[in-house]
N, C-alpha and C. Protein backbone atom coordinates (compact mmCIF):
# COMPACT_ATOMS: atom_id res chain seq x y z
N UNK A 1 0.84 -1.18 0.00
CA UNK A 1 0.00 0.00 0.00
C UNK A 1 0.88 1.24 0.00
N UNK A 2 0.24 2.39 -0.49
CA UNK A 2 1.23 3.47 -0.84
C UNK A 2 0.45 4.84 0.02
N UNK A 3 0.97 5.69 0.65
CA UNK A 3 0.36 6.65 0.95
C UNK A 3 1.07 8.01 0.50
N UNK A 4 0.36 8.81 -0.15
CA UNK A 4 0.22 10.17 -0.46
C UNK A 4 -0.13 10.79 0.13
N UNK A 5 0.93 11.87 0.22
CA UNK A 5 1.13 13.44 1.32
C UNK A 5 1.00 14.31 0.75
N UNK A 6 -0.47 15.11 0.56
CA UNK A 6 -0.49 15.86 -0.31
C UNK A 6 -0.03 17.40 0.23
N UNK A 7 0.52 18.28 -1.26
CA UNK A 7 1.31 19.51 -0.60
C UNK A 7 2.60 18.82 -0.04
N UNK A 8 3.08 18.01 -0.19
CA UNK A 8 4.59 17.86 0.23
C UNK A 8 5.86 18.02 -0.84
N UNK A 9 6.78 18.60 -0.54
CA UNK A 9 7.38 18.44 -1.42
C UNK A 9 8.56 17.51 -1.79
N UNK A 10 8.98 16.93 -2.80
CA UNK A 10 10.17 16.03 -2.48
C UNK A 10 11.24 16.30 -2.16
N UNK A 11 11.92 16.11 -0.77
CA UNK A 11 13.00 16.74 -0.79
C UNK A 11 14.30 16.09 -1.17
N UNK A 12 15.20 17.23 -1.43
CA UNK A 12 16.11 17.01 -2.40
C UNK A 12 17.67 15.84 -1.86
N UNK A 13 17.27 15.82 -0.57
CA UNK A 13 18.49 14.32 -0.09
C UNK A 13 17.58 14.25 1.13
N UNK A 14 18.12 12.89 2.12
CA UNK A 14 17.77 12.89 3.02
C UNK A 14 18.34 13.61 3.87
N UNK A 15 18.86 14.40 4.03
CA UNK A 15 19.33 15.41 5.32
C UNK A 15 17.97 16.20 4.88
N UNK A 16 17.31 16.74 4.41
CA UNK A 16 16.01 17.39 3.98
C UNK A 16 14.82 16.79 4.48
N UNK A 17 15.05 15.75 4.74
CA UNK A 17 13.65 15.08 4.49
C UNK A 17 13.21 14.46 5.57
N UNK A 18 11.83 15.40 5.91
CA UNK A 18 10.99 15.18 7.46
C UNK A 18 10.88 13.72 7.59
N UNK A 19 11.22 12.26 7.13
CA UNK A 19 11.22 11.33 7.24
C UNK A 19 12.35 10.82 7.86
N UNK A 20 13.44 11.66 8.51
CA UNK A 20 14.96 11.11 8.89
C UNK A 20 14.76 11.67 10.62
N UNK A 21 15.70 10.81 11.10
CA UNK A 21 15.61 11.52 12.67
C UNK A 21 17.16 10.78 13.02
N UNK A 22 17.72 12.34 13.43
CA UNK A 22 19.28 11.78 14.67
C UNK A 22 18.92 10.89 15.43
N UNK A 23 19.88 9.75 15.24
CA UNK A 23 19.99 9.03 15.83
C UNK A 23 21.25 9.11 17.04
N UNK A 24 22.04 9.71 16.75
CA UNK A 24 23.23 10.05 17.50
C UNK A 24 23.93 11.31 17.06
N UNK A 25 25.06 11.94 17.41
CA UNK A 25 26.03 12.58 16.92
C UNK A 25 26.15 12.51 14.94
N UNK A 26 26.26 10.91 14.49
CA UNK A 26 26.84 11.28 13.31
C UNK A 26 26.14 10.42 12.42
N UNK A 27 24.97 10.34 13.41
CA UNK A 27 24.12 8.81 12.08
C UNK A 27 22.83 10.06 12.20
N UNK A 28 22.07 9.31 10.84
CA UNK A 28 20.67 9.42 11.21
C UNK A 28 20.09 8.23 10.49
N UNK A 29 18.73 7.89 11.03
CA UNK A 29 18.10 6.89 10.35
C UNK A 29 16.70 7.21 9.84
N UNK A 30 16.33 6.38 8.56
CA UNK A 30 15.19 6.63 7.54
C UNK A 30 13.84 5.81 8.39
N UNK A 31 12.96 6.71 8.31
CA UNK A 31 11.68 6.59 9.14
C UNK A 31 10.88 5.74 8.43
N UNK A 32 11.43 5.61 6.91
CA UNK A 32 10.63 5.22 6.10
C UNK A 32 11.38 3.43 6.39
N UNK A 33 12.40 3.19 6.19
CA UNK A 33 13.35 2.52 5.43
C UNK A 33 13.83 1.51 6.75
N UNK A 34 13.79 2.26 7.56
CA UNK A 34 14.67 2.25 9.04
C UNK A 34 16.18 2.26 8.87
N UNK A 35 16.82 2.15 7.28
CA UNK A 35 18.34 2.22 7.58
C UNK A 35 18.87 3.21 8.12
N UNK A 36 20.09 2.90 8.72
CA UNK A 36 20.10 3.94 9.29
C UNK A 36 22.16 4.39 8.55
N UNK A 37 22.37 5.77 8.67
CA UNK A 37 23.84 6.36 7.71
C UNK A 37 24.48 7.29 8.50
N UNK A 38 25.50 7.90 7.93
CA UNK A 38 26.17 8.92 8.32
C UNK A 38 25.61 10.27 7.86
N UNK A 39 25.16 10.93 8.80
CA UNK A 39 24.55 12.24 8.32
C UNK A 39 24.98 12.83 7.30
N UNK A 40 26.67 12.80 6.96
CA UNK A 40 27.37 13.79 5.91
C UNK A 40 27.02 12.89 4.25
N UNK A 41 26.62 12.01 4.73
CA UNK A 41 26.42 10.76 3.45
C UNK A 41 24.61 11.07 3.01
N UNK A 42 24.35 11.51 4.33
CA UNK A 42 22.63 12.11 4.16
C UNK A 42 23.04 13.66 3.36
N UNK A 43 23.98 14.50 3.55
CA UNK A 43 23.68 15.95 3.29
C UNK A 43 24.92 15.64 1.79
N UNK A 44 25.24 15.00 1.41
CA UNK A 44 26.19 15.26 0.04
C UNK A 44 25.91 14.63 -0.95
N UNK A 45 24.81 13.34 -0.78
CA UNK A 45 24.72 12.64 -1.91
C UNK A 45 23.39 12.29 -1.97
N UNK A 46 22.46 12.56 -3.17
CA UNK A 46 20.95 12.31 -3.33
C UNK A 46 20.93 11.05 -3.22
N UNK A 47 19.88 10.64 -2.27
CA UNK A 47 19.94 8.83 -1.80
C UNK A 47 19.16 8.50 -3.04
N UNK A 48 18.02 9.84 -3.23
CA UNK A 48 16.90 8.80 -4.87
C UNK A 48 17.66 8.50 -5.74
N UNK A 49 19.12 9.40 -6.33
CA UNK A 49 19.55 9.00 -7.27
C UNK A 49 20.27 7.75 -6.97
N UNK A 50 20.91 7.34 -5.96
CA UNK A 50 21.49 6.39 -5.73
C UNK A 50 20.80 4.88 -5.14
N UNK A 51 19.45 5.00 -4.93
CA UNK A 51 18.25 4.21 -5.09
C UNK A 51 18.14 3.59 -3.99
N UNK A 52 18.36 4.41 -2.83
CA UNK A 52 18.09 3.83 -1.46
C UNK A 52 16.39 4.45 -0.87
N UNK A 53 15.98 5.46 -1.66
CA UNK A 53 15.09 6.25 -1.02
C UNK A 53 13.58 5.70 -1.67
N UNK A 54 12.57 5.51 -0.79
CA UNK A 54 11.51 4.86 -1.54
C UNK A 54 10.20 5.67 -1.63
N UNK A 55 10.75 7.28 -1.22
CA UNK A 55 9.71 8.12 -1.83
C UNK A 55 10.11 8.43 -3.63
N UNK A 56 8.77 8.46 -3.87
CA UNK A 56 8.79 8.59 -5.47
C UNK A 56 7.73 10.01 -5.73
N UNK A 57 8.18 10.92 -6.52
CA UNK A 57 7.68 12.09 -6.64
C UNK A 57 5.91 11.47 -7.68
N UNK A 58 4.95 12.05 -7.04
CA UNK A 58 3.93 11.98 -8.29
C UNK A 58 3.64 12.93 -9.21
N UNK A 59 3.91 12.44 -10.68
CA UNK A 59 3.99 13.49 -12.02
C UNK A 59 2.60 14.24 -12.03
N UNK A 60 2.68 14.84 -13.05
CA UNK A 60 1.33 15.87 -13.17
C UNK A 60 0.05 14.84 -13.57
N UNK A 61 -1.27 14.48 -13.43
CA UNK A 61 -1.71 13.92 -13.68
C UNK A 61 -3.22 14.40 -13.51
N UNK A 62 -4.41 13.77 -14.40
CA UNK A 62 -5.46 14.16 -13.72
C UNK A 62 -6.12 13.82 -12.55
N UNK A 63 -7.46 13.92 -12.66
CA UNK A 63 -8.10 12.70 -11.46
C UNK A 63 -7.68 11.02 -11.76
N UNK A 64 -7.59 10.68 -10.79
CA UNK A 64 -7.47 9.48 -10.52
C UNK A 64 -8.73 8.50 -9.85
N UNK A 65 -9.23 7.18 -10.23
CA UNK A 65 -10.51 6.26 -10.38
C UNK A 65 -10.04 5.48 -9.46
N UNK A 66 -11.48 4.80 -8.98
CA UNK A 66 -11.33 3.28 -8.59
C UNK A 66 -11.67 2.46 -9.80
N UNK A 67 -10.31 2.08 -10.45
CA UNK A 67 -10.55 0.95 -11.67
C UNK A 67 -11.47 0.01 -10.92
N UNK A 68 -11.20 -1.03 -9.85
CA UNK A 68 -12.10 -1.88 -9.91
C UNK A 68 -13.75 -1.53 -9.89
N UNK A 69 -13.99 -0.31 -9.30
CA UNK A 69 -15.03 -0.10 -8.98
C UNK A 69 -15.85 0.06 -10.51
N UNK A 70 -15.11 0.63 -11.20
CA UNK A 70 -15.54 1.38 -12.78
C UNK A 70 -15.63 -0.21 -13.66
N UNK A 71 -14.49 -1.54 -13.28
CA UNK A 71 -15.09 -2.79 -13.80
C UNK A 71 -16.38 -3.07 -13.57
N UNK A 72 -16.44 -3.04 -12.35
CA UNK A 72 -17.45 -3.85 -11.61
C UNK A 72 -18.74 -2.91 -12.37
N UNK A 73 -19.23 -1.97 -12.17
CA UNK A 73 -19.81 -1.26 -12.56
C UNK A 73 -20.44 -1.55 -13.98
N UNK A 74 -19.93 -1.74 -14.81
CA UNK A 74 -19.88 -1.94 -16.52
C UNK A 74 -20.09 -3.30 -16.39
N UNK A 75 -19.90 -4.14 -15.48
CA UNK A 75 -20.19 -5.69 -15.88
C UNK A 75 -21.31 -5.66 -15.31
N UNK A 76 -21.92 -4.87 -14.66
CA UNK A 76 -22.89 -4.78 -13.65
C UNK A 76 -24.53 -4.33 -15.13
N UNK A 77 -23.99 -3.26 -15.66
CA UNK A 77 -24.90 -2.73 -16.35
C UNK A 77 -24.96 -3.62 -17.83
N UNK A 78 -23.94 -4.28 -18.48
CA UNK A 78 -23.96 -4.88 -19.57
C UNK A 78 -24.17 -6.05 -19.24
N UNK A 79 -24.77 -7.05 -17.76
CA UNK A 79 -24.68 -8.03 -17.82
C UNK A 79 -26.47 -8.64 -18.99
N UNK A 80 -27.27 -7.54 -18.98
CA UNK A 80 -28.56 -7.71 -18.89
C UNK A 80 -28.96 -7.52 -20.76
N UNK A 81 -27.42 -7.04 -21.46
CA UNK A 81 -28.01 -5.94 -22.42
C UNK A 81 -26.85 -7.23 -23.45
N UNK A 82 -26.45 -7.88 -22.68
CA UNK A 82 -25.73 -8.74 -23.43
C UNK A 82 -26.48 -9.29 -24.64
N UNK A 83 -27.59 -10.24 -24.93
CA UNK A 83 -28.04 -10.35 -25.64
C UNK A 83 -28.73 -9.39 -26.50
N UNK A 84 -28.56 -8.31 -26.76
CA UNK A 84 -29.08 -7.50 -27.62
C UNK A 84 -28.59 -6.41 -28.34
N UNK A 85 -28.19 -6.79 -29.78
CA UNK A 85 -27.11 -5.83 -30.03
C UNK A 85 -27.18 -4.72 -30.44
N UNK A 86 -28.57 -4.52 -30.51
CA UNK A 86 -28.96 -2.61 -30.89
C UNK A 86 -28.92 -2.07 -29.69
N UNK A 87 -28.39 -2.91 -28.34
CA UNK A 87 -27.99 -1.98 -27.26
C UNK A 87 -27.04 -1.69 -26.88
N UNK A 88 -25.79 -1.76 -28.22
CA UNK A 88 -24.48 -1.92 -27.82
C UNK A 88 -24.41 0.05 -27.67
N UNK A 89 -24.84 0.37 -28.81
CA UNK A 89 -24.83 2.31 -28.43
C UNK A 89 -25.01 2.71 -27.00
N UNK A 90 -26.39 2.33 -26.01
CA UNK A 90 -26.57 2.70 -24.74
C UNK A 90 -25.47 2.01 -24.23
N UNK A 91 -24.89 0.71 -24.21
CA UNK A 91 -24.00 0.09 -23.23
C UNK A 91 -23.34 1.00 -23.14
N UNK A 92 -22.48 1.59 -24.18
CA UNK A 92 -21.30 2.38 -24.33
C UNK A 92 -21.41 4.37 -23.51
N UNK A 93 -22.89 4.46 -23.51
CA UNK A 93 -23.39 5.76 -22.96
C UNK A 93 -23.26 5.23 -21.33
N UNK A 94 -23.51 4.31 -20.95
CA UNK A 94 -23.63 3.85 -19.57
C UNK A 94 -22.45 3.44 -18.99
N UNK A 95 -21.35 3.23 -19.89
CA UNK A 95 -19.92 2.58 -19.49
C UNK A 95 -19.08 3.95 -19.53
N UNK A 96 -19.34 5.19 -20.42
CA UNK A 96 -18.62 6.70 -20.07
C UNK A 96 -19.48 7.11 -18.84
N UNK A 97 -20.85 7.05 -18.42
CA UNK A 97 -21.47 7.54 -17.49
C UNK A 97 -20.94 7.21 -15.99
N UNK A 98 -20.40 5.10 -16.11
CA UNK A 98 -20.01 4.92 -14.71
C UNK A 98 -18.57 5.72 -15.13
N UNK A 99 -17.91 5.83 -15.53
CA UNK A 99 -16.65 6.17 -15.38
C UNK A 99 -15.97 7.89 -15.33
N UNK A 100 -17.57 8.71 -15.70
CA UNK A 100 -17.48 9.98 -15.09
C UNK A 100 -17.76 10.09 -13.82
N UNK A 101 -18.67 9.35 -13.15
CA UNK A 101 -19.17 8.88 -11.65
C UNK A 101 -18.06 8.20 -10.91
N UNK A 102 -17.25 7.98 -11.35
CA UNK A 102 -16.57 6.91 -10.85
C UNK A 102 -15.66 7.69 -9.58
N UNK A 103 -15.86 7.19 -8.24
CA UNK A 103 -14.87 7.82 -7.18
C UNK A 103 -13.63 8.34 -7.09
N UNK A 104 -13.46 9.67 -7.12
CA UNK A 104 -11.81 10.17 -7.00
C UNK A 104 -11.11 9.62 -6.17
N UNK A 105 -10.05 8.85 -6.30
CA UNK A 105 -9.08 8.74 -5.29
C UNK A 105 -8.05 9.49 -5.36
N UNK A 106 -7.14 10.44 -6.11
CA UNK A 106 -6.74 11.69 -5.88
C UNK A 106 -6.90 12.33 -6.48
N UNK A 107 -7.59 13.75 -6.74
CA UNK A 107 -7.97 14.69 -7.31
C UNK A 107 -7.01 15.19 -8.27
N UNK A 108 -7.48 15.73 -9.23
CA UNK A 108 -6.08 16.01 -10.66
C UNK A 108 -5.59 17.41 -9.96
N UNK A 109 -4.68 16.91 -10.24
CA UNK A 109 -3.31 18.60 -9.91
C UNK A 109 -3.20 19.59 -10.44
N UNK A 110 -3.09 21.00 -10.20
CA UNK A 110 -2.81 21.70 -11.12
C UNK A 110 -2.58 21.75 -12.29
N UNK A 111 -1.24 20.99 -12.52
CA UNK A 111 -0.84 20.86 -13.60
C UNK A 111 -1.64 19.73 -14.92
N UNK A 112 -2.46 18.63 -14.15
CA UNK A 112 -2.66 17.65 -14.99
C UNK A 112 -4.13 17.93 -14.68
N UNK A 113 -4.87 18.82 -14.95
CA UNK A 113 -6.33 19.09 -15.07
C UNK A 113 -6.69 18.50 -16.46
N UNK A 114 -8.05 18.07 -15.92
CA UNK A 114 -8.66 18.08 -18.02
C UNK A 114 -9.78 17.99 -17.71
């Protein structure tokens, strides 16, 4: 499971990043990760680029669905219309309808509106 912090920003090493806590004098350890390093190894070298860090930035995008829900939905309404194929036009009005209805699970961003 993945959780999203919305308004956060990615920060740019872990010496930055509200996910680290002193552990002593010269370590700190990842809240996320639990490893734990040398602070100067936290403040000189980007851990994402070096692929220890398991926050991942989310790109611009729109709203986001419950796919299963938007399956379920469409098998739900075409189970009845199956046999009849001059109802393939409405199926298709009722399969954009669940999927404009369909529950936000994160709202589109600024940038990735539509």
């Amino acid at each position: 499971m993945s959780v999203l912090i919305k308004g956060m920003e990615m920060p740019k090493s872990c010496f930055y990043c509200p996910f680290r806590r002193k552990i002593n004098p010269d370590d700190i350890q990842c809240l996320v990760t639990r490893d734990v390093f040398e602070e100067t190894f936290a403040g000189t070298i980007e851990m994402r680029k070096r692929g220890f860090c398991p926050l991942i930035e989310m790109p611009p995008h729109g709203r986001l669905i419950d796919a299963k829900y938007v399956r379920d939905k469409i098998i739900q309404k075409w189970m009845y219309k199956a046999d009849d194929s001059h109802m393939y036009k409405r199926g298709m009005e009722d399969a954009y309808e669940v999927i404009r209805n369909a529950p936000t699970i994160i709202p589109a961003d600024k940038d990735g509106e539509t």
